[in-house]
Protein backbone atom coordinates (compact mmCIF):
# COMPACT_ATOMS: atom_id res chain seq x y z
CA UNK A 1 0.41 -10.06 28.71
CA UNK A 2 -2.15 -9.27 26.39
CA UNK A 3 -2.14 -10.97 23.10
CA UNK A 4 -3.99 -9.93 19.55
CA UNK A 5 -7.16 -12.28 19.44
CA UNK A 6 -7.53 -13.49 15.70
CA UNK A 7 -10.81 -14.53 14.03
CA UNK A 8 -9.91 -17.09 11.22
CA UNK A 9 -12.95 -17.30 8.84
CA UNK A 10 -12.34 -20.37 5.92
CA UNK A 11 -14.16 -23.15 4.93
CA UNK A 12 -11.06 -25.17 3.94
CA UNK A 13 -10.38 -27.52 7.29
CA UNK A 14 -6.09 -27.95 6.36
CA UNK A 15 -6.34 -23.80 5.65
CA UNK A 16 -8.06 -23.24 9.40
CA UNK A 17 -5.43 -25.92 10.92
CA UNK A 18 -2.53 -23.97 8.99
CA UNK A 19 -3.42 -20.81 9.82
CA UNK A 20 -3.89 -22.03 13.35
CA UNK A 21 -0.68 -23.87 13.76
CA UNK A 22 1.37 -20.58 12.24
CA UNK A 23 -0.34 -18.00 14.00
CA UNK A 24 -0.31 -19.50 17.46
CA UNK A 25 3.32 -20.41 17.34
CA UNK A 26 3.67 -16.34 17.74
CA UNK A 27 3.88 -15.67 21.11
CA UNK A 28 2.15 -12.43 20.88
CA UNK A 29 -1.32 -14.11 19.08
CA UNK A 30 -3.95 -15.90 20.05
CA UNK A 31 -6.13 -18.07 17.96
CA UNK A 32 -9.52 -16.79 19.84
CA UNK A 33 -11.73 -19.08 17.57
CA UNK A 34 -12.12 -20.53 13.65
CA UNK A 35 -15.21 -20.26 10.95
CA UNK A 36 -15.89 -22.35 8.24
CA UNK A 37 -18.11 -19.45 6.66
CA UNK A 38 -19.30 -16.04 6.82
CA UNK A 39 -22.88 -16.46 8.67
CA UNK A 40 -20.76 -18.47 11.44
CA UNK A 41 -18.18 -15.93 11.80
CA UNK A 42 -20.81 -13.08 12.13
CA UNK A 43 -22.19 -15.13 14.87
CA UNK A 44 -19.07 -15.39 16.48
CA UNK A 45 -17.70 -11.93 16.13
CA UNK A 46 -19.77 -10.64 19.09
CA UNK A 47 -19.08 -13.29 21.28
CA UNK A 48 -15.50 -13.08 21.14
CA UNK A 49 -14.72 -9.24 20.41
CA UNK A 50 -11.40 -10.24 18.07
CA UNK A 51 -8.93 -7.82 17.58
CA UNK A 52 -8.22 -8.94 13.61
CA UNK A 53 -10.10 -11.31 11.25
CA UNK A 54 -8.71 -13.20 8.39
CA UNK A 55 -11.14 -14.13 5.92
CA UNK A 56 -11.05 -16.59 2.89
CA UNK A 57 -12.37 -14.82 -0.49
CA UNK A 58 -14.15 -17.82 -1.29
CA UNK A 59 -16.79 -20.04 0.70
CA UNK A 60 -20.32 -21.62 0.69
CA UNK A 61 -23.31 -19.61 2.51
CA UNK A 62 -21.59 -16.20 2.63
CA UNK A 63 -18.36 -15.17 0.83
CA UNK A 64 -15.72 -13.26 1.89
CA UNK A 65 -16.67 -9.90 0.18
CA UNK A 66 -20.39 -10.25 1.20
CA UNK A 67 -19.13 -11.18 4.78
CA UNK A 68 -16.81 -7.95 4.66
CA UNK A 69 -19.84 -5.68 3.68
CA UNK A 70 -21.55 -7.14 7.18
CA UNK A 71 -18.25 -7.19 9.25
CA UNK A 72 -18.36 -3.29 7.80
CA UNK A 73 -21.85 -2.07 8.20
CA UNK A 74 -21.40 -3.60 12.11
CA UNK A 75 -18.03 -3.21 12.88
CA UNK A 76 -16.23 -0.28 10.77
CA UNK A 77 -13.27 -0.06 12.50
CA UNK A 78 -12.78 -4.06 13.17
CA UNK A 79 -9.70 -4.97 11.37
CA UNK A 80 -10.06 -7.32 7.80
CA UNK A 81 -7.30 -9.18 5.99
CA UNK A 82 -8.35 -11.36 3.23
CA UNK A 83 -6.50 -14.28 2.32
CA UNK A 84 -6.99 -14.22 -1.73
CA UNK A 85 -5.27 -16.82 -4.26
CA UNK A 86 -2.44 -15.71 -6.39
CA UNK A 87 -4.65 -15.50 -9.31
CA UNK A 88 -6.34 -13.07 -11.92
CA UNK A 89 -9.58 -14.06 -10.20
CA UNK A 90 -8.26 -13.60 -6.83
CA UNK A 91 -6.81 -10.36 -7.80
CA UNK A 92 -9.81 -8.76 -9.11
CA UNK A 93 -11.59 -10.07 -5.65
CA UNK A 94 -9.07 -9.00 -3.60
CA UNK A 95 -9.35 -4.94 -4.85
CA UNK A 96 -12.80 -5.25 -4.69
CA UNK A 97 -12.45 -6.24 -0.87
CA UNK A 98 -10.08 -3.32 -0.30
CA UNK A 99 -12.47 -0.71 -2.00
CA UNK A 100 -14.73 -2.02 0.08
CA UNK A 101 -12.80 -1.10 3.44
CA UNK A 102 -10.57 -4.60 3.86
CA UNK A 103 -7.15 -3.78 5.73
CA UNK A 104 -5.08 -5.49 3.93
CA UNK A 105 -4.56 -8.91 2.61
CA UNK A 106 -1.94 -12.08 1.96
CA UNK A 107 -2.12 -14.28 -0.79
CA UNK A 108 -1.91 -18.47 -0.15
CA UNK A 109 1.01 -19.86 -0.77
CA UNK A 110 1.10 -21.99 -3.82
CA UNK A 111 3.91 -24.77 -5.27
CA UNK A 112 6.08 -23.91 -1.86
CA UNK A 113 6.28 -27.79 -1.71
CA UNK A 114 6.02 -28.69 1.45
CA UNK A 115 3.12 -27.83 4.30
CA UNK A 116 6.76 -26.88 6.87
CA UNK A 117 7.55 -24.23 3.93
CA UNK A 118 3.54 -23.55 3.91
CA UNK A 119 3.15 -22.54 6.96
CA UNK A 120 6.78 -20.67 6.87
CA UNK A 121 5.81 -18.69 4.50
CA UNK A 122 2.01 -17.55 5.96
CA UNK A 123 3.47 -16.89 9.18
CA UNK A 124 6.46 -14.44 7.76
CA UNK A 125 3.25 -12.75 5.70
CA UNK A 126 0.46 -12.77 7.40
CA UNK A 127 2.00 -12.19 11.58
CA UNK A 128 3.46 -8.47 10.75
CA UNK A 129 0.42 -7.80 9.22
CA UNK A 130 -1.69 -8.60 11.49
CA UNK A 131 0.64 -6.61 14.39
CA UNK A 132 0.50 -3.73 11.86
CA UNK A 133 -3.45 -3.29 11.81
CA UNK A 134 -4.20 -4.04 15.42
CA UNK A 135 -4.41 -0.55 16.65
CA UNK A 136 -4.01 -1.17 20.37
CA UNK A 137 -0.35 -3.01 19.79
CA UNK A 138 0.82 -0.65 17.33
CA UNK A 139 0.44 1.78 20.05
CA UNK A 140 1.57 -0.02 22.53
CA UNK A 141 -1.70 -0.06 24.68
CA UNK A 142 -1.62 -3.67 26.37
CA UNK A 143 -4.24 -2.66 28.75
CA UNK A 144 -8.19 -4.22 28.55
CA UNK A 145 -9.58 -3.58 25.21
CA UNK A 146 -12.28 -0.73 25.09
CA UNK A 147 -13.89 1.97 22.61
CA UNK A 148 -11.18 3.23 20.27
CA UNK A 149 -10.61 6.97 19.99
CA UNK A 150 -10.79 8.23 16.26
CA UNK A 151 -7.34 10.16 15.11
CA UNK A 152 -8.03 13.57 14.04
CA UNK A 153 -7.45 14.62 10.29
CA UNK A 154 -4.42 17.21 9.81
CA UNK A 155 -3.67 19.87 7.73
CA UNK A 156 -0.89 19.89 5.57
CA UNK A 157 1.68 21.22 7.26
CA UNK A 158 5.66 22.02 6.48
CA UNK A 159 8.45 20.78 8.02
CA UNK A 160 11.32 22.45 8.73
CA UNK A 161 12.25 25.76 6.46
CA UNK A 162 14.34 24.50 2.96
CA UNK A 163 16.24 26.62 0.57
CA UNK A 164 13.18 28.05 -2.21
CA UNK A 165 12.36 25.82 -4.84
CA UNK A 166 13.97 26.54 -7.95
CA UNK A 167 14.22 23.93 -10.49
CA UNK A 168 11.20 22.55 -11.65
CA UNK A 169 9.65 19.19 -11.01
CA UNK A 170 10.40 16.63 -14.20
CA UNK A 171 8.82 13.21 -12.31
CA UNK A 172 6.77 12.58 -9.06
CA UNK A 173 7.65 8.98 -7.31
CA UNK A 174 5.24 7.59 -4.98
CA UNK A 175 5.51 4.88 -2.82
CA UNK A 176 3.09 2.80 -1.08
CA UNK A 177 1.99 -0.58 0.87
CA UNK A 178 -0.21 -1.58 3.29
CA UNK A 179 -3.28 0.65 2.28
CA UNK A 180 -2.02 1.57 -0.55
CA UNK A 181 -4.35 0.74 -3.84
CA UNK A 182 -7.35 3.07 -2.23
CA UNK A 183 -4.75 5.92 -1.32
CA UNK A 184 -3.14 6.03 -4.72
CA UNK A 185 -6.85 5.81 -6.13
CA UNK A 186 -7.20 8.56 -4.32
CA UNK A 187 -4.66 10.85 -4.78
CA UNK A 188 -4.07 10.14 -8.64
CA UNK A 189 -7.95 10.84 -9.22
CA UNK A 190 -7.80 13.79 -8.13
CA UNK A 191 -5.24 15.21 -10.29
CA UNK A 192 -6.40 17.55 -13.13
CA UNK A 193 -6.38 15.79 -16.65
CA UNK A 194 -3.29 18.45 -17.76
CA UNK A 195 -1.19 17.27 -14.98
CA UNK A 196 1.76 17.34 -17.49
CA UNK A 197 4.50 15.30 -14.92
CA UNK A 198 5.49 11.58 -15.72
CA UNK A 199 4.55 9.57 -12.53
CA UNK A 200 6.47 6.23 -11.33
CA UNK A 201 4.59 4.46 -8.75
CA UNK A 202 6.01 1.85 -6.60
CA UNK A 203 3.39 -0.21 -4.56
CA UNK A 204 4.24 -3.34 -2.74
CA UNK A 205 2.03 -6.22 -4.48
CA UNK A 206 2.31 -9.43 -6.18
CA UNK A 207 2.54 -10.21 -9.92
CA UNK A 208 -0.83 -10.15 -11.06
CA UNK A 209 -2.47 -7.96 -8.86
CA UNK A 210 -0.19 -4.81 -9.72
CA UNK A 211 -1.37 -5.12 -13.55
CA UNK A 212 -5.19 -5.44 -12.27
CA UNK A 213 -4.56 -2.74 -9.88
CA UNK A 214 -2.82 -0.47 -13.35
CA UNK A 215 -6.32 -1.39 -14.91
CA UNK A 216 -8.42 -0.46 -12.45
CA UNK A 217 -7.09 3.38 -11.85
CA UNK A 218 -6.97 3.63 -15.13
CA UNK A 219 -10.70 3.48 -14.95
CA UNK A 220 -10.84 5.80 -12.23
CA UNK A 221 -8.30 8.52 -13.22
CA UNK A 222 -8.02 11.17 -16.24
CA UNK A 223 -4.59 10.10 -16.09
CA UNK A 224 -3.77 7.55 -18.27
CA UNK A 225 -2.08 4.42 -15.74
CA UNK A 226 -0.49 1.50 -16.87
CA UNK A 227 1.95 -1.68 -15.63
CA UNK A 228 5.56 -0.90 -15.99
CA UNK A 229 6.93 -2.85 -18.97
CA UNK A 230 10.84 -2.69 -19.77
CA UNK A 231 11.85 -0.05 -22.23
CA UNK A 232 8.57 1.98 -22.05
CA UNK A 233 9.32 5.90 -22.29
CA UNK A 234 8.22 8.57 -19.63
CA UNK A 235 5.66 10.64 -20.86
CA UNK A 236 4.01 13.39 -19.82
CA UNK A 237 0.61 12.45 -17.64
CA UNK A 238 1.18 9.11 -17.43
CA UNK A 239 1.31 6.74 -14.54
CA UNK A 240 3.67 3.74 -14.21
CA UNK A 241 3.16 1.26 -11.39
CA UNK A 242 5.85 -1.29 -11.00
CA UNK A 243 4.91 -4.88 -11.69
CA UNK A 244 4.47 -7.72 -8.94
CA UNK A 245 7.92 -9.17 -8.59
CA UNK A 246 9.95 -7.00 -10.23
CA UNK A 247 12.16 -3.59 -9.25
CA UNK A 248 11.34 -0.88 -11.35
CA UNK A 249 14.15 1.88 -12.19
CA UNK A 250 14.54 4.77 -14.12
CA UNK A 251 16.81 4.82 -16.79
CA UNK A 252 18.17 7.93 -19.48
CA UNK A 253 18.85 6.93 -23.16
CA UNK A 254 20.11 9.75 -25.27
CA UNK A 255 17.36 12.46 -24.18
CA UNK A 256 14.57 9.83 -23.49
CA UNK A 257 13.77 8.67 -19.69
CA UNK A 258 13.01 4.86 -19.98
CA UNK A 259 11.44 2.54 -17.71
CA UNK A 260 14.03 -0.56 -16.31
CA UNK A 261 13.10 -3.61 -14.44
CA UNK A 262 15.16 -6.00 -12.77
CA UNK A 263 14.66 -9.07 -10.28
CA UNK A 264 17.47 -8.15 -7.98
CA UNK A 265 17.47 -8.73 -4.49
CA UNK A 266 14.59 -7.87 -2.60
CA UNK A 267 14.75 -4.60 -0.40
CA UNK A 268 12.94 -4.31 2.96
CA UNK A 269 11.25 -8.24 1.93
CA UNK A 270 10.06 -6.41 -1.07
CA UNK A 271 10.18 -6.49 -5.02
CA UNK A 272 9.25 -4.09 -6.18
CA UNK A 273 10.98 -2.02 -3.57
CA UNK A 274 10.43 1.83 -3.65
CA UNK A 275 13.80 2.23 -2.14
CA UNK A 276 15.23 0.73 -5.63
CA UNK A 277 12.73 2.99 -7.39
CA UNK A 278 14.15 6.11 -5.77
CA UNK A 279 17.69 5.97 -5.82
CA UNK A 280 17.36 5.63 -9.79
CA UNK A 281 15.22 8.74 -9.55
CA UNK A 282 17.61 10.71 -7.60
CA UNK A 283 20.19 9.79 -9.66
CA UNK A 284 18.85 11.03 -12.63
CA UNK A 285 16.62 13.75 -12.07
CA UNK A 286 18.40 14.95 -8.81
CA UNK A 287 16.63 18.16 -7.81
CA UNK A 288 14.09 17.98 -10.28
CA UNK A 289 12.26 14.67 -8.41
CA UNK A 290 9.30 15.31 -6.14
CA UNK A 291 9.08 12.23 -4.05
CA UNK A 292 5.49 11.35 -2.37
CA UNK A 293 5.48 8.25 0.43
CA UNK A 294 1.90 6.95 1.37
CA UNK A 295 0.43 4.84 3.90
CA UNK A 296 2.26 1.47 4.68
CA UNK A 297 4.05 -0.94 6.73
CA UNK A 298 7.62 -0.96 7.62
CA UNK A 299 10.22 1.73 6.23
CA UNK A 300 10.45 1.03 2.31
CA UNK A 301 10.98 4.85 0.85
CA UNK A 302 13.37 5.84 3.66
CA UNK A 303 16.44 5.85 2.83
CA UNK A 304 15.64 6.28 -1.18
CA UNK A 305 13.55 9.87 0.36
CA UNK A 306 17.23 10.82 1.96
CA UNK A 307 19.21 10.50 -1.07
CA UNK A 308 16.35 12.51 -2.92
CA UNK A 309 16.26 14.85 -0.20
CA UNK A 310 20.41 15.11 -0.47
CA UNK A 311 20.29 16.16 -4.34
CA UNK A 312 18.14 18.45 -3.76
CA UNK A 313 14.65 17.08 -4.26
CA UNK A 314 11.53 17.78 -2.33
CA UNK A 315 9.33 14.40 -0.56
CA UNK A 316 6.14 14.83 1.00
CA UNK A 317 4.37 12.28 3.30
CA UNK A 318 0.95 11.30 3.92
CA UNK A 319 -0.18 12.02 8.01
CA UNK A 320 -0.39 9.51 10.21
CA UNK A 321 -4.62 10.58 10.81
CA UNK A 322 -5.28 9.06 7.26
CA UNK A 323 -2.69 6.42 6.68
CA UNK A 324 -4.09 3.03 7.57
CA UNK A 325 -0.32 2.27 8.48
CA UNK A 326 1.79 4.60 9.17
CA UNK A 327 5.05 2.86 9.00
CA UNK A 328 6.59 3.81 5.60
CA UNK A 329 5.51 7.75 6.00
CA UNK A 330 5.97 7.76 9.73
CA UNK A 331 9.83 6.34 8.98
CA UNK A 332 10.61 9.87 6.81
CA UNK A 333 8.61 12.21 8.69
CA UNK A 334 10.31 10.86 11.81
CA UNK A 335 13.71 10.78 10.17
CA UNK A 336 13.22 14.42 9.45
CA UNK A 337 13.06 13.69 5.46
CA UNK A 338 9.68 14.88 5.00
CA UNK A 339 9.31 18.96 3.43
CA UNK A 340 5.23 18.59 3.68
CA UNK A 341 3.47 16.41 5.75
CA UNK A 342 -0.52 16.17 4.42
CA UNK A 343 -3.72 14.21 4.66
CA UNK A 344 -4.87 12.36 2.26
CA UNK A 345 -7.24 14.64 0.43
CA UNK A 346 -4.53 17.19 0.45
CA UNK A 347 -1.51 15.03 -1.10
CA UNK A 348 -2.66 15.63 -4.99
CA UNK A 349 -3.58 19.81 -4.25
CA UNK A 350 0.06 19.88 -2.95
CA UNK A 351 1.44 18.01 -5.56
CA UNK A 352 -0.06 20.08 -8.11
CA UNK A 353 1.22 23.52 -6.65
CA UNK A 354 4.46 21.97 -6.29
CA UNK A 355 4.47 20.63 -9.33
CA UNK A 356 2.87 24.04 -11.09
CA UNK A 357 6.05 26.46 -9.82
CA UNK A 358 7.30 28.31 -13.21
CA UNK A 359 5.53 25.93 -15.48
CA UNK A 360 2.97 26.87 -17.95
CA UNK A 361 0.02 24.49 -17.84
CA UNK A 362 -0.43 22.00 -20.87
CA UNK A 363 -3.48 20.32 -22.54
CA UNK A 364 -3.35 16.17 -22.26
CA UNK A 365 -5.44 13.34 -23.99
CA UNK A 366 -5.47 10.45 -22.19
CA UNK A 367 -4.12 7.64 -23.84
CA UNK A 368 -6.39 5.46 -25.76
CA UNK A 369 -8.98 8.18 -25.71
């Protein structure tokens, strides 16, 4: 059988060994060869044509994001996860490495204890990621490795015929993972500065890196976008992304829509879970909710998109040409949950017409502007 051939690049001897131990305990992995830096491991890529790399953020010679610029100029489609610390430094790195075309990434575990609960924990992060980003095993190709074809871009498309539209949308939801901080910067810069619908955004990330990621669309957007804190009201063009750890709901007091978060139990391994997001929208803004699931791994958005979908709200997907996962989209499009199925460059046009049915447009300010 033909197993995924992984690339570890660190210059931290007990991180290669961990990394080692935990991935090669999966039968469906092989440890093809280690680096202590970048220069080695661009050496090394050639030789041993790995299907996925992990790569340390920071090392002596060549560091991770100068190392990902190479791996990228030489090998575009050669899948990257970075393995960042769980810190505002490592944060800011790890963005940079995913605007910079890095798959995805999994943070080192810190105070677990124990190397047994160490390694536990790397293995239950880092192994489905890995899977998820090989392209030959996600689709189920175990033959000899060779040139991979490029997937076509769509157009947005419908999905089966619904009743017209005709209550107005009062809140988009998106949802998002693997792939996720470049498609939302995306999508949510390239909605008009009048876009006059409060946005909640789940995206699966850890304390930390959610408020960095709030910061740095902010930047990038005429919307204003900002880390979900407890009791903040809904307003009208602005964006709230749940925070690392935490389950963000919607919540009505008197006439004001309020932001709630909670630390129950995780929902498909996550927190925030979009899932937990959604209900609280359907609940409360029924068929008024527009519901829009990105690119990402496993099926977070699913069943929160059916209970949308069953008070009569509208959720659109993101194809499966343009996700770099398509697990979380794939799960309601295949369910048959999905109204509009688009590319990326075509989620925010959609969202916009959908959004712009028997409103009148309004003038915005950004916040703080």
């Amino acid at each position: 059988m033909r197993k995924i051939r992984v690339l570890i690049v660190d210059d931290s001897t007990v991180i290669r060994m961990m990394l080692s131990n935990a991935l090669s305990s999966d039968a469906e992995i092989e440890v093809a060869s280690v680096a202590a830096n970048g220069k080695i491991a661009l050496a090394k890529i050639p030789q041993l044509n790995p299907d996925v790399i992990t790569l340390d953020m920071e090392m002596p010679e060549m560091d991770g994001i100068t190392t990902l610029t190479e791996i990228r100029k030489l090998y575009p489609k050669l899948p990257v996860i970075m393995f960042s610390t769980l810190t505002q430094r490592g944060a800011e790195a790890t963005l940079d490495a995913l605007s910079r075309g890095a798959n995805d990434y999994v943070t080192k575990p810190a105070n677990v204890g124990s190397v047994t609960v160490a390694m536990q924990s790397v293995r239950d992060e880092l192994v489905p990621k890995i899977k998820a980003n090989c392209n030959w095993y996600t689709k189920g190709s175990f033959a000899s490795p060779g040139p991979k074809p490029t997937r076509p871009t769509t157009q947005s498309r419908p999905m089966p015929a619904r009743p017209a539209r005709s209550a107005p949308i009062d809140i988009v939801a998106i949802g998002s993972s693997t792939g996720g901080p470049n498609a939302l910067s995306a999508v949510l810069s390239a909605l008009p500065a009048d876009f006059s619908i409060p946005i909640v955004i789940s995206q699966h990330m850890p304390p930390i890196f959610t408020k960095h990621l709030a910061d740095r669309l902010n930047q990038q957007c005429s919307l204003t976008v900002r880390e979900g804190v407890a009791g903040d009201e809904l307003l009208p063009g602005t964006v709230t992304i749940a925070p690392g750890d935490f389950h963000m709901v919607v919540e009505r007091k008197g006439t004001q829509m309020l932001i709630g978060l909670n630390k129950g139990t995780p929902e498909n391994s996550c927190r925030p879970a979009v899932d937990v997001m959604l209900r609280s929208v359907a609940q409360i803004y029924r068929q008024n909710a527009l519901v829009v699931i990105l690119t990402g791994m496993g099926q977070d958005g699913k069943s929160g998109s059916e209970l949308v979908r069953a008070m009569g709200g509208r959720v659109f997907a993101q194809d499966e040409a343009t996700s770099v996962v398509w697990g979380m989209p794939g799960a309601v499009v295949n369910a048959g949950l999905a109204d509009l199925v688009a590319p990326l460059t075509g989620i925010a046009q959609e969202v916009v017409r959908e959004c712009a049915a028997g409103r009148a447009p309004r003038t915005l300010q950004k916040i703080g502007s």
